[in-house]
N, C-alpha and C. Protein backbone atom coordinates (compact mmCIF):
# COMPACT_ATOMS: atom_id res chain seq x y z
N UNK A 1 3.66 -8.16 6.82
CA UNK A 1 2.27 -7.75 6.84
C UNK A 1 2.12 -6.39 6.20
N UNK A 2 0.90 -5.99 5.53
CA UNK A 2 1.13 -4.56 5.01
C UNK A 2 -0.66 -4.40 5.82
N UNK A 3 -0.59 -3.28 6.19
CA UNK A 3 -2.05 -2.83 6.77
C UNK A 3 -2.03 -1.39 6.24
N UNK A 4 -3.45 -0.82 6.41
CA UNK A 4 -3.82 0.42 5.71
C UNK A 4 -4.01 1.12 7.18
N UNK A 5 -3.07 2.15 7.25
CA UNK A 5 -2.96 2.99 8.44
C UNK A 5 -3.51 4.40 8.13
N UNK A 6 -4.18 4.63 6.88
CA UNK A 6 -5.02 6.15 6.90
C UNK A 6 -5.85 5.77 5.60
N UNK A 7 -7.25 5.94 5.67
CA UNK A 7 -7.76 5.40 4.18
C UNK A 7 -8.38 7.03 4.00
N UNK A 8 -9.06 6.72 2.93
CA UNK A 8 -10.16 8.27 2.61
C UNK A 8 -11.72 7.64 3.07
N UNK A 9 -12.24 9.18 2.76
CA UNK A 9 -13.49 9.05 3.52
C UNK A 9 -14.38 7.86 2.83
N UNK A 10 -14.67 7.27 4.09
CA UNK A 10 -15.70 6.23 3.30
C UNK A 10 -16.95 6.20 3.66
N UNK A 11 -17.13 7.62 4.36
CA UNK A 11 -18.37 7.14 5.10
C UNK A 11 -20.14 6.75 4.13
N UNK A 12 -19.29 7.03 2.75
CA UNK A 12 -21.15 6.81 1.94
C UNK A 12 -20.40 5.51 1.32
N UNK A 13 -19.88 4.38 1.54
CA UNK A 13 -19.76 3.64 0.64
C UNK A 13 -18.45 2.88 1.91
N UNK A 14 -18.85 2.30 2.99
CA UNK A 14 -17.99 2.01 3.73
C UNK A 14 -17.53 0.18 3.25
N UNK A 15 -19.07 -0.65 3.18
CA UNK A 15 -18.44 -1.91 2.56
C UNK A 15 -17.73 -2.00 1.87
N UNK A 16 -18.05 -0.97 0.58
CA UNK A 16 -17.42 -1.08 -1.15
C UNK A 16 -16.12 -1.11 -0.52
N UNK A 17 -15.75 0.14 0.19
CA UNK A 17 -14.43 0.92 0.53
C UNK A 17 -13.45 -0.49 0.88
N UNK A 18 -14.07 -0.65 2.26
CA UNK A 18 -13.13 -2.02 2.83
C UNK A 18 -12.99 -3.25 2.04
N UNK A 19 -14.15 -3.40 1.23
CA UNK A 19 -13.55 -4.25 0.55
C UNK A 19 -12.44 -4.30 -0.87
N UNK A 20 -12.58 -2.82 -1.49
CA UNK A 20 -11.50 -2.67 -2.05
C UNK A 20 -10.24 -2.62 -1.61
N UNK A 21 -10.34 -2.20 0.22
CA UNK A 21 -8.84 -2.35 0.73
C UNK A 21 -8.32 -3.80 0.83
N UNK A 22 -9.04 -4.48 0.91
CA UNK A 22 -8.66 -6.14 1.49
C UNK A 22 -8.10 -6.41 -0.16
N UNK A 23 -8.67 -5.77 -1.43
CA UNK A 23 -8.34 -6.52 -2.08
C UNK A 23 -7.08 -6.21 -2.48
N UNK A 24 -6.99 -4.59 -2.39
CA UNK A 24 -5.47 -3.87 -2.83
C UNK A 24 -4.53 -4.48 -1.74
N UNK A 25 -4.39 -4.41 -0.38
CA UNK A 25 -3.75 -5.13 0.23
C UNK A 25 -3.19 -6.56 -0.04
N UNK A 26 -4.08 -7.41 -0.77
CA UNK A 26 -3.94 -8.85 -0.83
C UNK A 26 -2.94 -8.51 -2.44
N UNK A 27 -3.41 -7.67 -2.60
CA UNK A 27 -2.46 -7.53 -4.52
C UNK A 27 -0.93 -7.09 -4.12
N UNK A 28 -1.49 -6.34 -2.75
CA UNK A 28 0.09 -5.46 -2.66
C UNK A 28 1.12 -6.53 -1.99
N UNK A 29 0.18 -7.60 -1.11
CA UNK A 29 1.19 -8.77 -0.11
C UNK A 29 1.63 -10.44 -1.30
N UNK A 30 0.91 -10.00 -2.32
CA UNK A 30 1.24 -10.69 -3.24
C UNK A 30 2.60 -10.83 -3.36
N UNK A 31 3.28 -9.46 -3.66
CA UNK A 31 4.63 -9.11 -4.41
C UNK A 31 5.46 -8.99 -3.33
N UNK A 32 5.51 -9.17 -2.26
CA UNK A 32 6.37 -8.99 -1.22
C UNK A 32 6.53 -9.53 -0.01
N UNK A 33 8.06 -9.87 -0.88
CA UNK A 33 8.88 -10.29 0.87
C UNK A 33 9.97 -10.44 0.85
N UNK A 34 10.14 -9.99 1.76
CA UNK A 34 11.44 -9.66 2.39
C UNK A 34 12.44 -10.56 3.38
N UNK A 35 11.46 -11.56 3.48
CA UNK A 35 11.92 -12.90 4.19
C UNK A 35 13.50 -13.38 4.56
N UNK A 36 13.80 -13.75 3.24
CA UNK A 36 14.97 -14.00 3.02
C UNK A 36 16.35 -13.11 3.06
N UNK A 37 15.93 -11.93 3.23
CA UNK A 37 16.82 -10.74 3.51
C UNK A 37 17.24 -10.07 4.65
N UNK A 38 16.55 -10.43 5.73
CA UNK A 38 16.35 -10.11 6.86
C UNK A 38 16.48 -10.83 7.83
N UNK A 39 17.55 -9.82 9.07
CA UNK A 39 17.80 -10.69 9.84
C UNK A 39 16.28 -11.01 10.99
N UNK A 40 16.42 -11.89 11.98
CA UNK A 40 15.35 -12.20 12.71
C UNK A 40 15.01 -10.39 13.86
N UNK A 41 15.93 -10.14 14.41
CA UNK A 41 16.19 -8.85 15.08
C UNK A 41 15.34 -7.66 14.03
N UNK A 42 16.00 -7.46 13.14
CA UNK A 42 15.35 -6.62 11.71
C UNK A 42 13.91 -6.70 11.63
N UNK A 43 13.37 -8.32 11.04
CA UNK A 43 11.68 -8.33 11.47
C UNK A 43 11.20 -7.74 12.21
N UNK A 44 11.89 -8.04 13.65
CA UNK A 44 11.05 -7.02 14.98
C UNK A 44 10.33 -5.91 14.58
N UNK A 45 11.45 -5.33 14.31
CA UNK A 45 11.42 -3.44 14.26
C UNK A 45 11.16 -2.89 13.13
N UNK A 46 11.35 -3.20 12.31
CA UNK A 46 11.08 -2.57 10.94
C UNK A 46 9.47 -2.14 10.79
N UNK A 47 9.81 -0.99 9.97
CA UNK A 47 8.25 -0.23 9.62
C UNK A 47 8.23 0.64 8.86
N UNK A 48 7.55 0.83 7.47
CA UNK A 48 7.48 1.53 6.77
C UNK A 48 6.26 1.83 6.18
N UNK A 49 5.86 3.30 5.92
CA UNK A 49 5.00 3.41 4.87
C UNK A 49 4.92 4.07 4.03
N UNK A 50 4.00 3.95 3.24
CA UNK A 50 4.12 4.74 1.53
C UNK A 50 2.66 5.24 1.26
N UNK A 51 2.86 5.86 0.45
CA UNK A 51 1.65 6.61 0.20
C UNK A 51 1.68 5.74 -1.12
N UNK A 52 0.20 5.72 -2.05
CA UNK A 52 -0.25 5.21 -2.89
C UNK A 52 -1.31 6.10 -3.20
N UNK A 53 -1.16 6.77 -4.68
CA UNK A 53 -1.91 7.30 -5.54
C UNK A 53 -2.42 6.27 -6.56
N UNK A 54 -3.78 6.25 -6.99
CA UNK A 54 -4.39 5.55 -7.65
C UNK A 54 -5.40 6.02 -8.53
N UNK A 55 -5.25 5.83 -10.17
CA UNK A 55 -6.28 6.71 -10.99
C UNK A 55 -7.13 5.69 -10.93
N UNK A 56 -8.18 6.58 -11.93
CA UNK A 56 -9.56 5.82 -12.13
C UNK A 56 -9.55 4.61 -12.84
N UNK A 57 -8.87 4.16 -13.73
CA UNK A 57 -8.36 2.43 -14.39
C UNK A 57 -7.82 1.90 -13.25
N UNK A 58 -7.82 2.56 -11.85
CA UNK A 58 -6.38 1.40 -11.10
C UNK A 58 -5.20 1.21 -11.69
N UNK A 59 -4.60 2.32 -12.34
CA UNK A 59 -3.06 2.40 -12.80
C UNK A 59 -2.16 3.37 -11.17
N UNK A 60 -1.24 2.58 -11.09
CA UNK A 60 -0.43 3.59 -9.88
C UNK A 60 0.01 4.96 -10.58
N UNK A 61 -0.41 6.28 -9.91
CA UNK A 61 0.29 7.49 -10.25
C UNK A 61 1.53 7.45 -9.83
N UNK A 62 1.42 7.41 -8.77
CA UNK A 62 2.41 8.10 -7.80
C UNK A 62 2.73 6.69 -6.69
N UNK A 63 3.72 6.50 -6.17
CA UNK A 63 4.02 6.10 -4.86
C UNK A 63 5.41 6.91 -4.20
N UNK A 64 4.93 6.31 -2.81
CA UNK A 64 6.34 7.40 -2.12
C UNK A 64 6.14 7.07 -0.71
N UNK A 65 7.54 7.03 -0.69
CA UNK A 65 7.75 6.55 0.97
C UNK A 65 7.89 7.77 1.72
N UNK A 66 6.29 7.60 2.52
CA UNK A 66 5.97 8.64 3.75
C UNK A 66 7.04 8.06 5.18
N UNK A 67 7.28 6.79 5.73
CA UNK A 67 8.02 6.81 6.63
C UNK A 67 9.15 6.06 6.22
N UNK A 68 10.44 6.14 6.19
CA UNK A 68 11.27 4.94 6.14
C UNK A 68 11.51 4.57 7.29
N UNK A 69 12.38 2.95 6.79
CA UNK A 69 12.17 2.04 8.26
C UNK A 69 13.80 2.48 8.89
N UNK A 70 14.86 2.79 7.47
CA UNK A 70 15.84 2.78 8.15
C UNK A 70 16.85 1.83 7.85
N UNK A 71 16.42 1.04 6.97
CA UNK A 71 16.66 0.06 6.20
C UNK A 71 16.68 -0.31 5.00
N UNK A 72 17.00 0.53 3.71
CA UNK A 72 17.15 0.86 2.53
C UNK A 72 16.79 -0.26 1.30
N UNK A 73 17.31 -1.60 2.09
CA UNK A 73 16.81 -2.55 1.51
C UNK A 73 15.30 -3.16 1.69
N UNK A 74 14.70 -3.10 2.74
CA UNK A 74 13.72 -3.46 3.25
C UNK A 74 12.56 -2.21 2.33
N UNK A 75 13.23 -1.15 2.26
CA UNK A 75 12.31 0.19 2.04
C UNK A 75 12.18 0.14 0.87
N UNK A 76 13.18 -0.15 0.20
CA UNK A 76 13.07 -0.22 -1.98
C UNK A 76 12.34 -1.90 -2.05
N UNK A 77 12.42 -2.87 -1.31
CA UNK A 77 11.26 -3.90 -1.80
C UNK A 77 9.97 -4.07 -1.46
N UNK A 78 9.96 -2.42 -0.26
CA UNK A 78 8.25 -2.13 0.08
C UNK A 78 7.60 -1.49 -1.32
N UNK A 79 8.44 -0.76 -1.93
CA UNK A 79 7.94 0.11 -2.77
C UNK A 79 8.33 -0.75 -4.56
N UNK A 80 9.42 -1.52 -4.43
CA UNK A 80 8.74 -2.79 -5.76
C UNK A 80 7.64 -3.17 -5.55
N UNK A 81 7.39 -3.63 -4.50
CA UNK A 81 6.46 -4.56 -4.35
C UNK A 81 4.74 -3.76 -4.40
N UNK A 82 4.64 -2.52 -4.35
CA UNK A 82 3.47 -1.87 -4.46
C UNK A 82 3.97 -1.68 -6.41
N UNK A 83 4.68 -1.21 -7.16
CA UNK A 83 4.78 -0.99 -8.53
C UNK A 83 4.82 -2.62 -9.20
N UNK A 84 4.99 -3.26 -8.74
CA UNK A 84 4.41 -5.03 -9.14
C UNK A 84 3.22 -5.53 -9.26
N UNK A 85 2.40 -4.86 -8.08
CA UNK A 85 1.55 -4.84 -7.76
C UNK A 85 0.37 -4.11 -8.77
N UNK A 86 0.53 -3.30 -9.20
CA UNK A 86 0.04 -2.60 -10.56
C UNK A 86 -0.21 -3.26 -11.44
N UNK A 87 -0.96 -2.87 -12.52
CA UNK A 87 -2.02 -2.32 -11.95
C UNK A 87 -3.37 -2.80 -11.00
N UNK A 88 -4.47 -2.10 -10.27
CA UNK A 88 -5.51 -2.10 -9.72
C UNK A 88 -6.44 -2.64 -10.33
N UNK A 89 -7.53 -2.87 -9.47
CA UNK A 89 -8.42 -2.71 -9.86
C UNK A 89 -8.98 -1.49 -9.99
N UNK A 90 -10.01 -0.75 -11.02
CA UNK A 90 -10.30 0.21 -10.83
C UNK A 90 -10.80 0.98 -9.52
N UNK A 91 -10.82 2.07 -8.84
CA UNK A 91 -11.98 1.73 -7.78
C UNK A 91 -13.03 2.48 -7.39
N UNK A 92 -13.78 2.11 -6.87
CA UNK A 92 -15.25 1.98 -6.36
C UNK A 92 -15.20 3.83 -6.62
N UNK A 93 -16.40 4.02 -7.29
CA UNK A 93 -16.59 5.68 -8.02
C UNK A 93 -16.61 6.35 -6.56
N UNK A 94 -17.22 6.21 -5.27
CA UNK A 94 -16.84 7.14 -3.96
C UNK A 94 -15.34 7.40 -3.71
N UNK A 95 -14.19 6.13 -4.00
CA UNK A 95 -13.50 6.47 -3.66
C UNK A 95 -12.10 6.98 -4.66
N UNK A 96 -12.67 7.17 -5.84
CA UNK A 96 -11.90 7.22 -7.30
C UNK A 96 -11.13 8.90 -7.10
N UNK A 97 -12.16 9.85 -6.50
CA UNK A 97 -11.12 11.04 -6.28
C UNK A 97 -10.28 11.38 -5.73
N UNK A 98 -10.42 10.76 -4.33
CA UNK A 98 -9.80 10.55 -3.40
C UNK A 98 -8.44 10.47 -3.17
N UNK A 99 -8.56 8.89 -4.09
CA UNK A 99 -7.77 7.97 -3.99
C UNK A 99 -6.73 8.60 -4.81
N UNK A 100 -6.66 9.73 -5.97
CA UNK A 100 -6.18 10.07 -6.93
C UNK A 100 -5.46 11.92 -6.82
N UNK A 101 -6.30 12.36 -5.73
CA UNK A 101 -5.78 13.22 -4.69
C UNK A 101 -4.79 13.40 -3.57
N UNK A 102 -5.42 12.47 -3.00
CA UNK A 102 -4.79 12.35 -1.46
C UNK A 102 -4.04 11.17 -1.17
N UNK A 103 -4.40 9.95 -2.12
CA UNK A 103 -3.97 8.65 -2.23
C UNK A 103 -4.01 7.50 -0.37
N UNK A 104 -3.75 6.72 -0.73
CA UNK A 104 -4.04 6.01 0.48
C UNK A 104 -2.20 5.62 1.19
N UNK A 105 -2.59 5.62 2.66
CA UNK A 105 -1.17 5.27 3.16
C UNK A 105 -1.02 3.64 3.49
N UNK A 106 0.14 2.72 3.08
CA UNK A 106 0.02 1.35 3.35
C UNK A 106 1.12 0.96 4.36
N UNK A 107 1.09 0.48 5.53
CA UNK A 107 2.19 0.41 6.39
C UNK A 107 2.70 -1.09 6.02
N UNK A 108 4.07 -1.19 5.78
CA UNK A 108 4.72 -2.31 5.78
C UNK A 108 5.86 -2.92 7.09
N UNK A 109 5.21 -4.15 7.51
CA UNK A 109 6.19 -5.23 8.79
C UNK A 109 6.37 -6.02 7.82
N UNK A 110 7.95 -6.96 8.03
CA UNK A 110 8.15 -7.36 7.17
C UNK A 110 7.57 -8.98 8.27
């Protein structure tokens, strides 16, 4: 599962916002899994997240793993799987500075 555990401010543009997350999320769960790599115990516990910088085309700047899980393998196919994921859609002009500043955090369960 990947969920968005810190977004930017959305408060003038809250639909646009969420719905650009559902869609970056659905782009980012596209490219990843870890299924086959992992033991059943491992699923449990594992957790990671990354930060995601995003310019105004929806090209990735930056990514970077804000938490690792601890699990090196699990942690380098959280972070393929967001650069696969590339590019974006552009996004929504409230949240284009933001997003390119401060970037958004994406938590990954495998």
């Amino acid at each position: 599962n990947v969920e968005l555990v810190a977004v930017c401010d959305l408060d003038s543009a809250k639909a646009e916002g969420d719905q650009y997350w559902a869609l970056l999320s659905a782009q980012v769960h596209r490219n990843y899994d870890v299924s086959q790599t992992l033991s059943d115990d491992e699923r449990m516990r594992l957790r990671a997240q990354v930060a995601l910088y995003i310019g105004r085309a929806g090209q990735v700047i930056k990514v970077q793993l804000v938490r690792a899980s601890g699990n090196a393998l699990f942690d380098n196919a959280v972070l393929s799987a967001v650069k696969k994921a590339s590019p974006f859609s552009p996004p929504p002009n409230a949240l284009r500075d933001s997003l390119q500043k401060t970037g958004v955090v994406l938590e990954f369960r495998p």
